[in-house]
Protein backbone atom coordinates (compact mmCIF):
# COMPACT_ATOMS: atom_id res chain seq x y z
CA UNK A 1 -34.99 -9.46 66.13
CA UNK A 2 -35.40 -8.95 62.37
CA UNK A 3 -36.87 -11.92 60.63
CA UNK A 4 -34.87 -13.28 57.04
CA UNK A 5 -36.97 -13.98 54.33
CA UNK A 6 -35.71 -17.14 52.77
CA UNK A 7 -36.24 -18.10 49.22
CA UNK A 8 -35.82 -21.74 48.44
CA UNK A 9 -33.79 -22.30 45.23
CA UNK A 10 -35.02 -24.12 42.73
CA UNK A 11 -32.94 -27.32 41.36
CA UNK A 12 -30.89 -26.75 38.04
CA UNK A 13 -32.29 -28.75 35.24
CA UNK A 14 -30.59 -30.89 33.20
CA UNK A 15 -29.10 -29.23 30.82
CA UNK A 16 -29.26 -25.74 31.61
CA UNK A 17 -25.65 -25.24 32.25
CA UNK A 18 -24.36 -26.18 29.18
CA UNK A 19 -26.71 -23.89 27.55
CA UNK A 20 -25.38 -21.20 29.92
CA UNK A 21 -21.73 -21.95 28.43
CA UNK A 22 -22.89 -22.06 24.85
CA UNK A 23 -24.41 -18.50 25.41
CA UNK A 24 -20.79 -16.92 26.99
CA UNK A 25 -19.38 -18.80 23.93
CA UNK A 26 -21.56 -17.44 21.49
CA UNK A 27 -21.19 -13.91 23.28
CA UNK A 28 -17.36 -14.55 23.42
CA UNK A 29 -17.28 -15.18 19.63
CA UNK A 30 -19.74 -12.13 18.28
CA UNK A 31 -17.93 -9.80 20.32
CA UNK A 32 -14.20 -10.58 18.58
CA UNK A 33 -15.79 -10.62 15.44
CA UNK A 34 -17.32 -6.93 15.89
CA UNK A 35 -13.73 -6.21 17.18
CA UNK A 36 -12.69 -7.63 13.76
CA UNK A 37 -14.40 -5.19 11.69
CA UNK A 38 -14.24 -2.20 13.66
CA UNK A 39 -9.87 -2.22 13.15
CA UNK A 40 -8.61 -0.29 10.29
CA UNK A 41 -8.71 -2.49 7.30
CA UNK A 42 -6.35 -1.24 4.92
CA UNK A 43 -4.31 1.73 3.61
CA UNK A 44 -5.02 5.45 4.50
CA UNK A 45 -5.33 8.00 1.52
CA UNK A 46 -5.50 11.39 2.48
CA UNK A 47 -6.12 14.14 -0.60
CA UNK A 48 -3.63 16.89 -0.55
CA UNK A 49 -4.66 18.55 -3.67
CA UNK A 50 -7.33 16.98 -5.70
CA UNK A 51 -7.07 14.70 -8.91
CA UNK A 52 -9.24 14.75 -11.92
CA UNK A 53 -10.69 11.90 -14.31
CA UNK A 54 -10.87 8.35 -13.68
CA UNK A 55 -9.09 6.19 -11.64
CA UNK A 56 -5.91 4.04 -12.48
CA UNK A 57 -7.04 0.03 -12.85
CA UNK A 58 -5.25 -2.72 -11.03
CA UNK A 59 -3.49 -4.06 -14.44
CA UNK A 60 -2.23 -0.06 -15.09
CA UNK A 61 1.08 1.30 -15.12
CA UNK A 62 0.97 5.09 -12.95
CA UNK A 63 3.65 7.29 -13.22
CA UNK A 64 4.50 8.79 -10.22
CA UNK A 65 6.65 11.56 -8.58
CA UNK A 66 6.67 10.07 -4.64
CA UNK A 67 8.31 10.31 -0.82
CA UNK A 68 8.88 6.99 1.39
CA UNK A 69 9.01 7.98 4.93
CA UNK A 70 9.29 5.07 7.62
CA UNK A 71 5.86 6.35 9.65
CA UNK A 72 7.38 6.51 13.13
CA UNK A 73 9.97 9.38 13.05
CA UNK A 74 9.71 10.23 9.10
CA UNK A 75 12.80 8.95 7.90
CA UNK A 76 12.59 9.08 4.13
CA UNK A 77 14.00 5.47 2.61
CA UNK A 78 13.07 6.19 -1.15
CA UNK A 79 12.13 8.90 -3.37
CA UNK A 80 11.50 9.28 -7.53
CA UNK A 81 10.47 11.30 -10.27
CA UNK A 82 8.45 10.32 -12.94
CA UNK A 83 8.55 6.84 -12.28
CA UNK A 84 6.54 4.28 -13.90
CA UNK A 85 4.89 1.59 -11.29
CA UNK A 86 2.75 -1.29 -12.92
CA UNK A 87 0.25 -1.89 -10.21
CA UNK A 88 -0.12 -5.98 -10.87
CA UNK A 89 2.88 -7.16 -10.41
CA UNK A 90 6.17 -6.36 -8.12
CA UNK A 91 4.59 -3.65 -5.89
CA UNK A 92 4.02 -4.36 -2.48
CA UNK A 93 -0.09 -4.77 -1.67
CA UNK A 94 -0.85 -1.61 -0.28
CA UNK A 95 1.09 0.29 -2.36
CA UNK A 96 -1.25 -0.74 -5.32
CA UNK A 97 -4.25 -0.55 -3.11
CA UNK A 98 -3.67 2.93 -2.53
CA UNK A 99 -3.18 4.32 -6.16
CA UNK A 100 -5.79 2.94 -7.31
CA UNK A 101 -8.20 5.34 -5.07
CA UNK A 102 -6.03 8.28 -7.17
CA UNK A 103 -6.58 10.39 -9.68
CA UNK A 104 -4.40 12.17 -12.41
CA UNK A 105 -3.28 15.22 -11.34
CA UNK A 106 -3.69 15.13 -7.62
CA UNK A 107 -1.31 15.23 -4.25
CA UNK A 108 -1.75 12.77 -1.70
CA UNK A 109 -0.59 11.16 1.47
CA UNK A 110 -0.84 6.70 1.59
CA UNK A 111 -0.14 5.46 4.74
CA UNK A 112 0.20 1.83 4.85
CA UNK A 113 0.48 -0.55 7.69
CA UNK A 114 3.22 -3.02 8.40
CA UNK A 115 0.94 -5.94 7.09
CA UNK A 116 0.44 -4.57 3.62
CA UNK A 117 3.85 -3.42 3.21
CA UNK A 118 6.91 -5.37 4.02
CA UNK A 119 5.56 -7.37 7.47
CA UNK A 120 7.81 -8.91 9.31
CA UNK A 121 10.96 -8.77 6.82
CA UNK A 122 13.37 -5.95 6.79
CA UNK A 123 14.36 -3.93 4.03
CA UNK A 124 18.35 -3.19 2.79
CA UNK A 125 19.76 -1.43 0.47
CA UNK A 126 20.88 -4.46 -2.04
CA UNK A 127 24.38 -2.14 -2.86
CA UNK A 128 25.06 -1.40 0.40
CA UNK A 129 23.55 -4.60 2.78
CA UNK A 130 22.33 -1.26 5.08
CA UNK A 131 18.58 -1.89 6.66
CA UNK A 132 16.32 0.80 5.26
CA UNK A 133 13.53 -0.71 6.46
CA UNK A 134 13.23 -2.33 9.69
CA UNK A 135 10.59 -5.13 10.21
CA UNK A 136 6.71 -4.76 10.89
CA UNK A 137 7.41 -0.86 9.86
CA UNK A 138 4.20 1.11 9.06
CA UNK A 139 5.22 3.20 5.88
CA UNK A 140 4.27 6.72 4.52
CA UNK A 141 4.20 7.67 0.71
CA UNK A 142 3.83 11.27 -0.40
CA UNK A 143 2.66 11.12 -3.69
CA UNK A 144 1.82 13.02 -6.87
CA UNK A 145 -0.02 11.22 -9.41
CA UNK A 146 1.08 12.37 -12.84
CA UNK A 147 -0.39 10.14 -15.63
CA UNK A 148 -1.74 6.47 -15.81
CA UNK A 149 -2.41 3.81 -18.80
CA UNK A 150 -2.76 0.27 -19.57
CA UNK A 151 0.11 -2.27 -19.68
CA UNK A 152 -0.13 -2.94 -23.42
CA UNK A 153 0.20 1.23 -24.33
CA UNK A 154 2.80 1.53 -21.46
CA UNK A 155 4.69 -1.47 -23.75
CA UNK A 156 4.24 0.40 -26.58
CA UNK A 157 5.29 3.06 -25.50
CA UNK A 158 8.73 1.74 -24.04
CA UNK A 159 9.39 0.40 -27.25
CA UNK A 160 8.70 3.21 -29.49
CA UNK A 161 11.13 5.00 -26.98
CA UNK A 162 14.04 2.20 -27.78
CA UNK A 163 13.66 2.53 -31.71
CA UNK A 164 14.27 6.29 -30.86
CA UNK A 165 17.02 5.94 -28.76
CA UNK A 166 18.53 3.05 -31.35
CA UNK A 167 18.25 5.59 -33.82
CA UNK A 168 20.06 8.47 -32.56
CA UNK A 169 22.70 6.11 -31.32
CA UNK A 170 23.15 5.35 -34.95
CA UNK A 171 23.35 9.49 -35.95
CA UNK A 172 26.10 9.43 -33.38
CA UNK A 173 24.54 11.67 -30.49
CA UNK A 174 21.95 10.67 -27.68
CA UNK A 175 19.24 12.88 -26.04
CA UNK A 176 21.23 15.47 -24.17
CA UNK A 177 23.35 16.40 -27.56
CA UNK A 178 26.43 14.55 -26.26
CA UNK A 179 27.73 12.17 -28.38
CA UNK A 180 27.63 8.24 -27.73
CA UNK A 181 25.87 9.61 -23.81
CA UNK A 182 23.62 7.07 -22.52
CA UNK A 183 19.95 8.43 -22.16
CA UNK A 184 18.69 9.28 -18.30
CA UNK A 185 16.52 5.80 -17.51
CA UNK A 186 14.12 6.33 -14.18
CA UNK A 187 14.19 4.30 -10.96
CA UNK A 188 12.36 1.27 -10.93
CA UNK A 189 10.66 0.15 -7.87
């Protein structure tokens, strides 16, 4: 008959256990923070064709040709030429985020997640009351970046454009050569 080795066990101090439970804490707490910083933090912008010069400032205005797709099947919900964005105030986060890691002259693809676009509100067409944008909807913005400048020379700007267009109005024709026509104004995000 085989003989068992046995090994008397040695009483638990006091103490010990709640240092065993304060380690799986501490292990349970570093490991969610590591999976904290290892998700995707942000926007995604991928360079189509490549930009030159500086990049636009978080108080600029960009002018922007662009493509809104909804991300899961590529339904477009908005699209505009030459249309001036100011990036501090009435853009959604990511939007703003993303153009400012543009450059003048360049093509590029920002996708933005559901938290830095709309979250957990849905999006409809004000004229209509139609949902363009259903809730917690990652979004994808094709985008050409055509020109950028400050707020103040974007005001300027605007208003040199009015005494121009108050002007012609009072010669009796608008840009366009038709008389009394209202000038072309761009979409406004």
């Amino acid at each position: 008959m085989a003989e068992v080795t046995q090994v008397p066990l040695q009483p638990v101090k006091k103490g010990s256990l709640a240092k065993v439970w304060l380690g799986v804490a501490l292990a349970v707490v570093l490991g969610g923070g590591l999976a904290w910083l290892t998700v995707p933090a942000g926007v995604s912008v991928t360079e189509i064709t490549p930009g030159v010069g500086p990049y636009p400032g978080k108080s600029d205005v960009v002018i922007v040709n662009y493509v809104g797709k909804l991300a899961d099947g590529g339904k477009i919900f908005d699209q505009g030429k030459n249309v001036p964005i100011p990036l501090g105030q009435g853009t959604i986060g990511g939007f703003a985020e993303g153009l400012v890691k543009m450059q003048k002259g360049g093509k590029y693809t920002l996708e933005i997640p559901a938290e830095k676009a709309y979250g957990a509100e849905p999006q409809t067409n004000p004229a209509t009351g139609e949902e363009v944008i259903p809730a917690n909807s990652d979004l994808t913005f094709e985008i050409d970046l055509l020109e950028f400048m400050s707020e103040a020379d974007f005001q300027r700007r605007m208003q040199m454009m009015q005494q121009l267009q108050q002007m012609q109005q009072g010669q009796g024709a608008a840009p366009g050569g038709a008389p009394g026509a209202a000038p072309a104004t761009p979409p406004t995000q």
